[in-house]
Protein backbone atom coordinates (compact mmCIF):
# COMPACT_ATOMS: atom_id res chain seq x y z
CA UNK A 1 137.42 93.21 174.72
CA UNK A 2 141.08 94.01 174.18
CA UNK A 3 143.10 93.39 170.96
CA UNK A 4 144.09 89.68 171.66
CA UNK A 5 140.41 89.14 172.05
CA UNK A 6 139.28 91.12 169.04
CA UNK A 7 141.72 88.84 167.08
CA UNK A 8 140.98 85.85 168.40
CA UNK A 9 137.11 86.37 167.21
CA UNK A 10 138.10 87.44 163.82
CA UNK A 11 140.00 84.48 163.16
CA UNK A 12 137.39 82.13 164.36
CA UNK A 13 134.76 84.53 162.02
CA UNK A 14 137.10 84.13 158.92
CA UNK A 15 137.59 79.68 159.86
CA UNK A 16 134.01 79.93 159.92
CA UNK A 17 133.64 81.59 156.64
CA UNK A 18 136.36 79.19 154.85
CA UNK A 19 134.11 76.26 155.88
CA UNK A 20 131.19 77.02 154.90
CA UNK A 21 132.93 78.50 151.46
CA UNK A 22 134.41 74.84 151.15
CA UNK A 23 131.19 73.41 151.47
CA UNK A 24 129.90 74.84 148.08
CA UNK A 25 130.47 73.17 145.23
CA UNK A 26 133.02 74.17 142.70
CA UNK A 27 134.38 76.34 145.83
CA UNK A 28 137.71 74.13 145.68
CA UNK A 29 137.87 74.97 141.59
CA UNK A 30 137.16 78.43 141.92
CA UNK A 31 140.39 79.25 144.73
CA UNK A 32 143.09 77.27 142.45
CA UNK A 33 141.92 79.72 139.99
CA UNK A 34 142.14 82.86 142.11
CA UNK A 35 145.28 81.71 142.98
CA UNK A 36 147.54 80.66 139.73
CA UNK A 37 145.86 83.79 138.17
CA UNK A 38 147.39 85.77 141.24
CA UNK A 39 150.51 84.49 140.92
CA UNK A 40 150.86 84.66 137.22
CA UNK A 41 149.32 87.94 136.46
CA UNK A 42 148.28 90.04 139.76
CA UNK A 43 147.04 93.06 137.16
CA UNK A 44 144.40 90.90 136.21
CA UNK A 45 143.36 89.85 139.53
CA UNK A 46 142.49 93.26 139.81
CA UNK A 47 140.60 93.92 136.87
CA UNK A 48 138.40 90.81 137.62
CA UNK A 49 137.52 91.94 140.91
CA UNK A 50 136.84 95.58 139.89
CA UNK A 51 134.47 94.41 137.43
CA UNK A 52 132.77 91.94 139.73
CA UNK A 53 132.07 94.60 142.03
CA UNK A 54 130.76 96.88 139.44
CA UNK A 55 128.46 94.13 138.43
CA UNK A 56 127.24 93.59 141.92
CA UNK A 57 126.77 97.46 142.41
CA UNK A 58 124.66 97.31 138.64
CA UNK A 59 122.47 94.78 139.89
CA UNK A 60 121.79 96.39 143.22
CA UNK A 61 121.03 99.48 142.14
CA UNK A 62 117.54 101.08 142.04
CA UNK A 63 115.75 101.04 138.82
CA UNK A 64 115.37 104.26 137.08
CA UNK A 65 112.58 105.00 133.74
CA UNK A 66 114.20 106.35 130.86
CA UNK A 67 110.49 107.78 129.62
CA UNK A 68 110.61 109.92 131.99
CA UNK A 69 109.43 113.39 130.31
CA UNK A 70 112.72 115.96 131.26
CA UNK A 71 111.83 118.64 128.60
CA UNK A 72 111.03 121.58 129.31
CA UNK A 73 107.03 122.40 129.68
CA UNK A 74 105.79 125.50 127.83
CA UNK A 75 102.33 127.20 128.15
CA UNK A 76 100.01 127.60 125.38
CA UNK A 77 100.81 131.62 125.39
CA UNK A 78 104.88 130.60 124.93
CA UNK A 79 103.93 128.34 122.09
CA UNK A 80 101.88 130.66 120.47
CA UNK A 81 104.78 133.40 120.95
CA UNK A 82 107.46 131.04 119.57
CA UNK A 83 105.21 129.70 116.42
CA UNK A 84 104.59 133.22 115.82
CA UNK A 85 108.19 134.22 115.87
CA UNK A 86 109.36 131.46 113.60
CA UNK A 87 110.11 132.61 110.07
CA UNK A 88 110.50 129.33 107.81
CA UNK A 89 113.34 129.54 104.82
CA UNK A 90 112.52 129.80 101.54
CA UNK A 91 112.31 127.14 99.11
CA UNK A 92 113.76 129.26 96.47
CA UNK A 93 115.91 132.55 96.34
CA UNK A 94 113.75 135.60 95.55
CA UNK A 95 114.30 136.53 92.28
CA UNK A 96 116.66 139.20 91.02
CA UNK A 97 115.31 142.64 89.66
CA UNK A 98 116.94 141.40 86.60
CA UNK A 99 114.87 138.30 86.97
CA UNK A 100 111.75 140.24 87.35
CA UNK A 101 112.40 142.75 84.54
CA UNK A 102 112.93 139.66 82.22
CA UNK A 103 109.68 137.35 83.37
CA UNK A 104 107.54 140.71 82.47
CA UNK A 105 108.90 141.23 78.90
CA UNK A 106 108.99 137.07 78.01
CA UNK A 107 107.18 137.13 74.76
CA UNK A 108 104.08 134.42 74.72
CA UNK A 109 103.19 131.88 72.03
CA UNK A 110 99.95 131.66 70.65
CA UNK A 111 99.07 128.48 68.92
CA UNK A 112 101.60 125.81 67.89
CA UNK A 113 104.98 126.24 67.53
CA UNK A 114 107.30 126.52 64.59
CA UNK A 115 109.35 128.48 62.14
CA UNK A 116 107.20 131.01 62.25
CA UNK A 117 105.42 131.98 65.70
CA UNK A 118 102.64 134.58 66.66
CA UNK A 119 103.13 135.88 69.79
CA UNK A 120 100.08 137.24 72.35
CA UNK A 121 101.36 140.66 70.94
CA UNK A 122 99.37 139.54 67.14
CA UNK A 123 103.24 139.95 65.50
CA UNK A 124 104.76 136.95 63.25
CA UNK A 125 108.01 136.40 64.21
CA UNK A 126 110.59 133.68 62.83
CA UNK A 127 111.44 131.33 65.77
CA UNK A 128 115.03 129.96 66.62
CA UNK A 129 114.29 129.83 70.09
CA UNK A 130 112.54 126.06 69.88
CA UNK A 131 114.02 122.52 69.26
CA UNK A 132 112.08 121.86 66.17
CA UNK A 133 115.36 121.10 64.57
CA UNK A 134 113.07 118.93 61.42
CA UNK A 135 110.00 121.48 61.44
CA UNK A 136 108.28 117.71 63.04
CA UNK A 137 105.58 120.13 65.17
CA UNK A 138 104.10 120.99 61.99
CA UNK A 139 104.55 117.38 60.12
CA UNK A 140 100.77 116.31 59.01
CA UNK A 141 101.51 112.56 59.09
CA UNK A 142 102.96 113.11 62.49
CA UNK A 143 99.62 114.74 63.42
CA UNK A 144 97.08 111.98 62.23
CA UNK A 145 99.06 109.36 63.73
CA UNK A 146 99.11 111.01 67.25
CA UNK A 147 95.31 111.37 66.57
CA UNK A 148 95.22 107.79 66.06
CA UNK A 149 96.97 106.68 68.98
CA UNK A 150 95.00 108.85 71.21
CA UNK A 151 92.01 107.58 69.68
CA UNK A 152 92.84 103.98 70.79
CA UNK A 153 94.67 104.13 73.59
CA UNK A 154 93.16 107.68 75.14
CA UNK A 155 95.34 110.37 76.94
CA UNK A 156 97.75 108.04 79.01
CA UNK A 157 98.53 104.19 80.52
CA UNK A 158 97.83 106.10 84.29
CA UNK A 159 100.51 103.49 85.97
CA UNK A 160 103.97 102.63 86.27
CA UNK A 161 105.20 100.42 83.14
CA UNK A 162 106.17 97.57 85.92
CA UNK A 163 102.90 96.73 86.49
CA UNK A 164 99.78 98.16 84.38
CA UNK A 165 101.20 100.74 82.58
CA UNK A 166 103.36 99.07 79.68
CA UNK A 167 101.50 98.84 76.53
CA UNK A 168 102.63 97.35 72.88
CA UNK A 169 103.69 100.93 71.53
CA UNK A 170 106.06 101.03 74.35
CA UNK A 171 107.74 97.72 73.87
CA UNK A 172 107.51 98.98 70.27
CA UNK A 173 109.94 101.91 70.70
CA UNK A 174 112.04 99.85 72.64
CA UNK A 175 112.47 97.82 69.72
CA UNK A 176 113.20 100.66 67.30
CA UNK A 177 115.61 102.39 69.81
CA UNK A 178 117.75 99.19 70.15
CA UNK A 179 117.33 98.62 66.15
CA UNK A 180 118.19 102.13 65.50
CA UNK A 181 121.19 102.39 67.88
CA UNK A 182 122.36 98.92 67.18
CA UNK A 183 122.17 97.90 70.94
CA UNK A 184 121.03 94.73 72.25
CA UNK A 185 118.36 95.71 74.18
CA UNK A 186 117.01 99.47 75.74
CA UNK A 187 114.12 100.88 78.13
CA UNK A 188 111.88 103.96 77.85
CA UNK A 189 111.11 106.97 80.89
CA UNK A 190 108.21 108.89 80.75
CA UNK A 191 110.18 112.01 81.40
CA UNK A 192 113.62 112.93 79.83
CA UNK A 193 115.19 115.16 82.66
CA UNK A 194 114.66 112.05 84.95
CA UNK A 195 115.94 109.10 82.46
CA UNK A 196 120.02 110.04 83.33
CA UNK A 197 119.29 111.12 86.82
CA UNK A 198 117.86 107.72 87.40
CA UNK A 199 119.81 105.51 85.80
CA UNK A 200 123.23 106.88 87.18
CA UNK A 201 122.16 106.68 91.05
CA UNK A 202 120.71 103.18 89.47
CA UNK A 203 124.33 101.84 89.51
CA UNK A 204 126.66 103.90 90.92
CA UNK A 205 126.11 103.71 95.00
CA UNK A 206 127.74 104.96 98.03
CA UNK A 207 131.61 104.19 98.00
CA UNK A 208 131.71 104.13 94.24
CA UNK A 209 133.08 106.60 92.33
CA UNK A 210 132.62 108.93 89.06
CA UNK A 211 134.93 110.89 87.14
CA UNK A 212 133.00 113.27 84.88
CA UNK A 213 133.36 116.28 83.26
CA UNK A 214 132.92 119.80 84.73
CA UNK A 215 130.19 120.88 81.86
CA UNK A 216 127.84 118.08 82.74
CA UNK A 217 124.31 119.26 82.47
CA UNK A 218 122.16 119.66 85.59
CA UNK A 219 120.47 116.48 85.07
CA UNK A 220 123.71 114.59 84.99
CA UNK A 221 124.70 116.27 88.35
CA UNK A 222 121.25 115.69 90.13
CA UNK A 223 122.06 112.15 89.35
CA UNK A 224 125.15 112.52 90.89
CA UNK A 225 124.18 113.87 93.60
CA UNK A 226 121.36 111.66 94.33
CA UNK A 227 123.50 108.07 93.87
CA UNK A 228 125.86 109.82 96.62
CA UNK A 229 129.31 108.34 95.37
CA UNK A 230 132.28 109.82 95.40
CA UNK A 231 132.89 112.34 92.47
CA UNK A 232 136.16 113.42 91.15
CA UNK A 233 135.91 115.98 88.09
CA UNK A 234 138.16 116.54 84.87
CA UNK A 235 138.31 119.89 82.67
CA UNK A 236 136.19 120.32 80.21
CA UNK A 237 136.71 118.20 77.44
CA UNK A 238 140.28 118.08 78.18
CA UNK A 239 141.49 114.48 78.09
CA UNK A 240 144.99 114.99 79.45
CA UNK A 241 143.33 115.70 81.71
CA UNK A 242 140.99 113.05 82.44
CA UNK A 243 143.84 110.70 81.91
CA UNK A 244 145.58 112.47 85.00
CA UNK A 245 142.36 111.76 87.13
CA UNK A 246 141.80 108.38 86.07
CA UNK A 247 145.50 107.59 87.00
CA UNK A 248 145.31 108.81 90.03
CA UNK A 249 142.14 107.17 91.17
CA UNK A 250 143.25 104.20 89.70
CA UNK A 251 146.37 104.68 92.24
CA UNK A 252 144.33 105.73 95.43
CA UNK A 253 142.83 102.57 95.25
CA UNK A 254 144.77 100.11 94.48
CA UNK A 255 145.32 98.60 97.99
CA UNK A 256 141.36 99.47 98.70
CA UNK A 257 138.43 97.17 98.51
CA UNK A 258 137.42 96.85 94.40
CA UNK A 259 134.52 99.18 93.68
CA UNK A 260 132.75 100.41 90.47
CA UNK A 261 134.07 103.03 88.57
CA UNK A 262 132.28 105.32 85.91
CA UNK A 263 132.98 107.78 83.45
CA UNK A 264 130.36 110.26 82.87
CA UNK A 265 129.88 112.90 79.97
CA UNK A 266 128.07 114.17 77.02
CA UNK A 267 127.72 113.38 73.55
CA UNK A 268 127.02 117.15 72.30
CA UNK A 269 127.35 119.42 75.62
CA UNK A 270 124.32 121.33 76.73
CA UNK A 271 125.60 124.26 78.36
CA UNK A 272 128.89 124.81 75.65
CA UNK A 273 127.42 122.94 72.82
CA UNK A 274 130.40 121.63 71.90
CA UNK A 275 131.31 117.55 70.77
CA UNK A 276 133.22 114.85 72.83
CA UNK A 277 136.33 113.17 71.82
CA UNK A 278 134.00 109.34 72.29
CA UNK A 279 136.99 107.75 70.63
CA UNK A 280 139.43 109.13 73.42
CA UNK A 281 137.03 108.32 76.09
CA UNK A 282 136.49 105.11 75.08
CA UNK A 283 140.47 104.19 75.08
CA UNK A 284 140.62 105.63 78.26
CA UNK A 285 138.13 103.68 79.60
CA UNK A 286 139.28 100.24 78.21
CA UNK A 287 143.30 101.46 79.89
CA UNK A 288 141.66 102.22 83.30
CA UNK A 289 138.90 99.74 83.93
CA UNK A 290 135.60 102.20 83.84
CA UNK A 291 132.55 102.39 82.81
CA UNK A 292 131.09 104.27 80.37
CA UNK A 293 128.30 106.25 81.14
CA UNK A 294 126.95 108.56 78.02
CA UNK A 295 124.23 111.20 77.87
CA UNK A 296 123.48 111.61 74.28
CA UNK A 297 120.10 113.81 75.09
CA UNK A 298 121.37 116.45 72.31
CA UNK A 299 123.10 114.32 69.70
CA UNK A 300 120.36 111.56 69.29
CA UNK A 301 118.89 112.69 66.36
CA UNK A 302 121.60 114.79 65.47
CA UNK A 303 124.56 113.57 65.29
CA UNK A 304 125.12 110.39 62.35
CA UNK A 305 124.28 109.34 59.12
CA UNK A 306 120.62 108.11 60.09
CA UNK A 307 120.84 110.73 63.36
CA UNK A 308 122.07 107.76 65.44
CA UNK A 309 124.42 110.12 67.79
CA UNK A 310 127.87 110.36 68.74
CA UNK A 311 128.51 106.61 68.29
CA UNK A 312 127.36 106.81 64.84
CA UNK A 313 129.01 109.97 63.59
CA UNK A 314 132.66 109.29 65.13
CA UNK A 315 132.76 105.75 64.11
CA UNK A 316 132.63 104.22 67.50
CA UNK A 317 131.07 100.96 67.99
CA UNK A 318 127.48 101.23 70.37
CA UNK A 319 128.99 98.74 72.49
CA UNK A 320 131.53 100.12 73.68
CA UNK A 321 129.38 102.44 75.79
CA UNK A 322 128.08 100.37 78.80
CA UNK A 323 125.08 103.27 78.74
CA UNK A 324 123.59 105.51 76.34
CA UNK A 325 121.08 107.55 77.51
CA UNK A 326 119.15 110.09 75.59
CA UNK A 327 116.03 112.01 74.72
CA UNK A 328 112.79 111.38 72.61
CA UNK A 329 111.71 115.28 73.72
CA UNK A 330 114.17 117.30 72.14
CA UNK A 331 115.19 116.72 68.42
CA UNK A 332 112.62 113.39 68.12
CA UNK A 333 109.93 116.06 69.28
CA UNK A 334 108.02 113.39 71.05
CA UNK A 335 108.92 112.85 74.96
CA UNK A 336 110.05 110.82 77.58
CA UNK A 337 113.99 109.37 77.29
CA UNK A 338 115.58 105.99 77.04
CA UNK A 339 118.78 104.08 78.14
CA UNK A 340 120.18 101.45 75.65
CA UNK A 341 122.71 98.99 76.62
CA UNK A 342 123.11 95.10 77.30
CA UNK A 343 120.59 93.13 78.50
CA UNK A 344 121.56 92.98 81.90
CA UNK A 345 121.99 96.85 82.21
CA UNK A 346 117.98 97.56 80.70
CA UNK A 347 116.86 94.44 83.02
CA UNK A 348 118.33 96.11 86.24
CA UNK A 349 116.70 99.21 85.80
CA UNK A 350 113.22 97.81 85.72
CA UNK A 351 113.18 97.34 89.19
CA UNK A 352 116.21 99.79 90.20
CA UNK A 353 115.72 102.49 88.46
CA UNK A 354 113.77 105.03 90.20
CA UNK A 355 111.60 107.31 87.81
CA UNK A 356 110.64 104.10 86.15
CA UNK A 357 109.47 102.33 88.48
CA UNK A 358 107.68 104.83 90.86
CA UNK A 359 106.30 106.91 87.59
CA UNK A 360 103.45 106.73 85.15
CA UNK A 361 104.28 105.31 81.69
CA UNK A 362 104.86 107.41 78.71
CA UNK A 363 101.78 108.48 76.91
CA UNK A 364 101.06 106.13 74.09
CA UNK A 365 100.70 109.05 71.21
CA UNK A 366 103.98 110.09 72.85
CA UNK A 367 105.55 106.37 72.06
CA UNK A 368 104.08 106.36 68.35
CA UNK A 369 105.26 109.55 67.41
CA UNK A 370 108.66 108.62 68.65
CA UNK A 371 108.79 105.26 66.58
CA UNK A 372 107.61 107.70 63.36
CA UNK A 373 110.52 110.10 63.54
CA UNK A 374 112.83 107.05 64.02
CA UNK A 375 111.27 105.65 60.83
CA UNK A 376 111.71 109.51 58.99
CA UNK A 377 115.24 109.08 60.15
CA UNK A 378 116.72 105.89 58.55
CA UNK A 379 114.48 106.22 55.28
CA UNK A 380 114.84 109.87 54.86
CA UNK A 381 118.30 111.03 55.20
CA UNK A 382 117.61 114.51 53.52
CA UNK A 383 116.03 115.76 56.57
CA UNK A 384 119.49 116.01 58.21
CA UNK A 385 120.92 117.23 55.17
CA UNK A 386 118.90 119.78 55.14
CA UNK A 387 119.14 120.88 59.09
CA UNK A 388 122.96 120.71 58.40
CA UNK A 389 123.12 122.95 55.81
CA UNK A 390 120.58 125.36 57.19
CA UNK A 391 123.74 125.38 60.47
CA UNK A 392 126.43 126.05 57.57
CA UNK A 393 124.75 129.32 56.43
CA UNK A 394 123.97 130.58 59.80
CA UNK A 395 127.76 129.67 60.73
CA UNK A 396 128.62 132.16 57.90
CA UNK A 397 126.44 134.75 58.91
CA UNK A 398 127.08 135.03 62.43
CA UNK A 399 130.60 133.23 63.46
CA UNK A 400 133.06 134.58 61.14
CA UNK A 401 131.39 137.76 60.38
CA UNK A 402 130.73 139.40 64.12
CA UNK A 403 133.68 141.50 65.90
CA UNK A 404 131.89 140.52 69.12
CA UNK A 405 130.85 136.68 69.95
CA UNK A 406 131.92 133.60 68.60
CA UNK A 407 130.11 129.96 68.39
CA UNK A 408 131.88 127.54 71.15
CA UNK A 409 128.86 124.40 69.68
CA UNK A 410 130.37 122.07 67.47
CA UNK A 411 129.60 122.41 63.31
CA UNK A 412 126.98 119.55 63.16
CA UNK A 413 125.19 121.21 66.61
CA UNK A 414 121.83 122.83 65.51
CA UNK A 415 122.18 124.88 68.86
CA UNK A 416 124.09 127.48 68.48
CA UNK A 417 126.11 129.33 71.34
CA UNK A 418 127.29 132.40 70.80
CA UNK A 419 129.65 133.80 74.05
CA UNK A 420 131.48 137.29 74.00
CA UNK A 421 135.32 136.64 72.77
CA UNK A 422 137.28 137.18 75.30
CA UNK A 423 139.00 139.94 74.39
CA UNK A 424 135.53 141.75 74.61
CA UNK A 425 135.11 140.49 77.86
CA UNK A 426 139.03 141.26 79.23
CA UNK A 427 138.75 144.89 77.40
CA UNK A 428 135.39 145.66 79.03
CA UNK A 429 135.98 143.84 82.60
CA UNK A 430 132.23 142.41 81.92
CA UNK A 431 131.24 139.98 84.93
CA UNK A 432 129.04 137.14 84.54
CA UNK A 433 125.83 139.08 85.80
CA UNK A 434 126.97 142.13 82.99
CA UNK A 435 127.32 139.84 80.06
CA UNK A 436 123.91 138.10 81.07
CA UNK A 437 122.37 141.97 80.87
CA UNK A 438 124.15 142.49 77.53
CA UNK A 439 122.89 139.33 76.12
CA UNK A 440 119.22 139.82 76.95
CA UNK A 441 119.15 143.17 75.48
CA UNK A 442 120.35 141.32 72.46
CA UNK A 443 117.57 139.14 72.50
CA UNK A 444 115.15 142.40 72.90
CA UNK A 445 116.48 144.03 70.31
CA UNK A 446 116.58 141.04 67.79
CA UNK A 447 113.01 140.59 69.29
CA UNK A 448 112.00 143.78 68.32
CA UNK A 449 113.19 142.95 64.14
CA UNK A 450 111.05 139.99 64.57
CA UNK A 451 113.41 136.99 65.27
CA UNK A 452 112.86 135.63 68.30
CA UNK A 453 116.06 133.49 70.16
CA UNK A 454 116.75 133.07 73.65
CA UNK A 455 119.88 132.83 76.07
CA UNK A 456 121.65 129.80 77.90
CA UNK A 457 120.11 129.43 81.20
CA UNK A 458 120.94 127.03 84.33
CA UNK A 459 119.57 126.07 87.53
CA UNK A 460 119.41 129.09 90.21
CA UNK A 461 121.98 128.33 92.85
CA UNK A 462 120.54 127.30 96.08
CA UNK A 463 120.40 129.68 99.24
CA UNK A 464 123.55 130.60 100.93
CA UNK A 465 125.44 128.17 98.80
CA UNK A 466 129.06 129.48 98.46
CA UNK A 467 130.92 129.95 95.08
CA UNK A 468 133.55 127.41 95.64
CA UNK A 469 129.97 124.76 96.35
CA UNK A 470 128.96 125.74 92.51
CA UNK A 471 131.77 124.27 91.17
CA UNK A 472 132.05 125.22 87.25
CA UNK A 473 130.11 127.58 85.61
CA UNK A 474 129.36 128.10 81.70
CA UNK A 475 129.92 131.46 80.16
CA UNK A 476 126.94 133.00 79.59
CA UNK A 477 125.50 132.41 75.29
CA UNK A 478 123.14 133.25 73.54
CA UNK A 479 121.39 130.31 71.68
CA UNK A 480 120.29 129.99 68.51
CA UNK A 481 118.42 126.73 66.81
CA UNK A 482 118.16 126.08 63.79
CA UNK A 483 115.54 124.70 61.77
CA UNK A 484 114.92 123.11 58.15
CA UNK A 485 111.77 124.49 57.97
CA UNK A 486 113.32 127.95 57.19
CA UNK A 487 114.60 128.25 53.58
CA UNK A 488 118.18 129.33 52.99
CA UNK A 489 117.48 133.18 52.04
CA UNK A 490 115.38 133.27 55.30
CA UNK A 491 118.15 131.85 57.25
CA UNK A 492 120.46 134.27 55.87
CA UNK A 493 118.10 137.21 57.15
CA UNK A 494 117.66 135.61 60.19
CA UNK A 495 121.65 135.86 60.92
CA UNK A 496 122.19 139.28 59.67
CA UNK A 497 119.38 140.34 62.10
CA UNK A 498 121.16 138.78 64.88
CA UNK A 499 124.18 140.33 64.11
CA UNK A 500 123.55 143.43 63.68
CA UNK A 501 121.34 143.54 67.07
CA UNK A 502 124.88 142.17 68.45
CA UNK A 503 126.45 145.30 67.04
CA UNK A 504 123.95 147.47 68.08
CA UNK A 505 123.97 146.52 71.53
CA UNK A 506 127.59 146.48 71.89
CA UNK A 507 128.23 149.77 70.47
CA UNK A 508 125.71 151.26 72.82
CA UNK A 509 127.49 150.57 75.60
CA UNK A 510 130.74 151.48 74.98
């Protein structure tokens, strides 16, 4: 066949073709559109045919199993060699020999607590080491109520307060929180580290974000951490400050999607012991658009006329906090915590809060004894009195009068926190591990004269986590609480023990 032939048979092939094409339906449609989209846009032509091919080639090809097993098979003997060289991390640093030395010598309680404490050793020793701010452990009608209440209810409700485990004493102290705080409405935990770490992550979400202040306690900051938002931090009680950061978050997102904003602090601070500027805060707040968020765990019970906190002592209205959370554990001497607030924000939590829904209620004693000190409070004012001038007389024993620390907690703060000045610290080039080792042989030595106090302590860091993933630290204290059930001559003795163990460990290592 020669190439006129070869032709010929091609053309007749392709006629063919183009017939029987024709004879399909829609085959007319189909060319006028292969053929205006040719001549308008060839490109696409193109395209279209490179993906129809691809298409054809997909559904042509073989099927494959993506089940298939393609990891690698071991034999029992490299398991066993593998499991055996596997050393898991952890779950906590080991502790320091610093750590050790200190858990060894930790004097032990023997019976109940208060003003006076005998330790395992058989010694009496006058105890400013507890939070029995109102001598409450050793209160009589405290005890036979307690009784009471265990009596009728027994030991515990054994179930979350959403669905078995509320009982009347707990819608009781409700009540009397709200009443005594002058909110309209407020909700109890069952445990008081968990009340602010729940109801922060309760509200604040992913994309939101918190401004809050570097001294935050560790329960504040789990919360934080938990709710995952975005966190932008402000000095320490600085609120130049946190009117910078606020103006500039304000700014970042002004041409962003709206999202909630918070403000998160202290009343009194745990780890300085100082008091926040509320009023301050709260003009911030209104200027900016936040929300408040306020952890009054230390100054409930404190702090006031009728120990109603922060709110009460500076003159700021209750509602102007969106929510104020606190603690029935610490100066109440009771348990469990509480968040007071509108309506709406105590409704939410019921079902969004986690540690209240997913934990057992608070005991009932726990509930009644809590509604009792409330009542002690706005009847019997003298009790706070009393605690307040116990703090003068300490103040003037051990602020003024030592060469070597000074008290960074507020004058109304029962917890004293004593830090090295910093000339001390500047003259001797102490590092934080240093003045920790200083300050516990102060507590030996004080120890030793019978008074027993303690140090300021925080979380231990996690493994391998850097210093610049720390953030702020506190300055290492010592911390001394005071009590009304010492008289004022005892109190006195008390701080010239402490000071003079001060001295004495200071001069010793010169």
């Amino acid at each position: 066949m020669d190439l006129q032939d070869a032709h010929g048979w091609l053309l007749e092939v392709l006629n063919g073709v183009s017939v029987q094409f024709h004879r399909v339906p829609g085959s007319s449609i189909l060319l006028r559109y292969i053929k205006s989209s040719y001549q308008n846009d060839p490109i696409r032509s193109a395209v279209e045919l490179f993906l129809f091919l691809f298409a054809v080639r997909y559904l042509l090809s073989p099927k494959y199993s993506t089940s298939k097993d393609r990891h690698v098979k071991l034999t029992e003997e490299e398991v066993d060699e593998i499991v055996d060289e596997w050393v898991p991390e952890p779950l906590v640093a080991p502790q320091t020999a610093f750590e050790e030395a200190e858990n060894e010598r930790r004097p032990v309680i023997v019976g109940p607590t208060g003003p006076k404490s005998k330790l395992s050793t058989g010694r009496l020793v006058t105890n400013v080491a507890s939070y029995n701010f109102y001598n409450l452990v050793g209160n009589e009608t405290l005890k036979e109520k307690a009784i009471q209440t265990l009596r009728t209810y027994g030991v515990g409700p054994c179930g979350p307060p959403g669905f078995y485990g509320t009982q009347d004493v707990h819608m009781k102290i409700e009540a009397d929180i709200a009443s005594h705080l002058g909110t309209s409405s407020c909700i109890v935990y069952a445990q008081a580290f968990s009340t602010i770490s729940s109801v922060i992550p309760a509200f604040s979400k992913r994309g939101d974000i918190i401004v809050a202040d570097k001294a935050v306690n560790s329960a504040i900051r789990k919360g934080m951490q938990i709710s995952r938002s975005s966190i932008r931090w402000y000095e320490h009680n600085d609120m130049e400050d946190l009117q910078k950061v606020l103006a500039s978050v304000v700014k970042e997102q002004a041409k962003k999607p709206l999202t909630r904003r918070f403000i998160v602090t202290e009343g009194l601070f745990e780890n300085v012991g100082d008091m926040v500027d509320l009023a301050k805060v709260v003009e911030l707040k209104h200027r900016y658009k936040f929300r408040l968020i306020l952890d009054e765990t230390w100054s409930f019970g404190v702090l006031g006329r009728t120990g109603a906190g922060v709110t009460e002592h500076q003159g700021v209205h209750v509602r102007e906090v969106d929510m104020l959370a606190g603690s029935l554990a610490g100066p109440i001497c009771a348990g469990g915590g509480f968040c007071a607030g509108s309506n709406e924000i105590v409704e939410h939590q019921r079902l969004s809060a986690s540690s209240y829904t997913f934990s057992a209620a608070l005991p009932a004693m726990l509930a009644t004894t809590a509604s009792e000190v409330l009542a002690m409070l706005e009847t019997n004012t003298e009790m706070l009195n009393q605690v307040r001038e116990n703090v003068k007389t300490m103040w003037a024993q051990l602020d003024p009068r030592s060469e070597w620390v000074h008290c960074t907690s507020a004058a109304e703060n029962p917890i004293m926190m004593l830090v090295l000045k910093p000339e001390v610290v500047a003259s001797r080039k102490l590092n934080v591990s240093e003045q920790e080792q200083l300050l516990q042989e102060m507590v030996e030595e004080a120890l030793a004269n019978l008074v027993m106090m303690t140090r300021l302590k925080s979380m231990p860091r996690g493994i391998n986590v850097t210093g610049k993933e720390v953030g702020w630290e506190f300055q290492p204290a010592l911390k001394v609480c005071v009590t009304s059930g010492l008289t004022r001559k005892e109190i006195e003795r008390t701080g010239t023990i402490i000071r003079h163990a001060i001295t004495k460990v200071m001069k010793a290592r010169r």
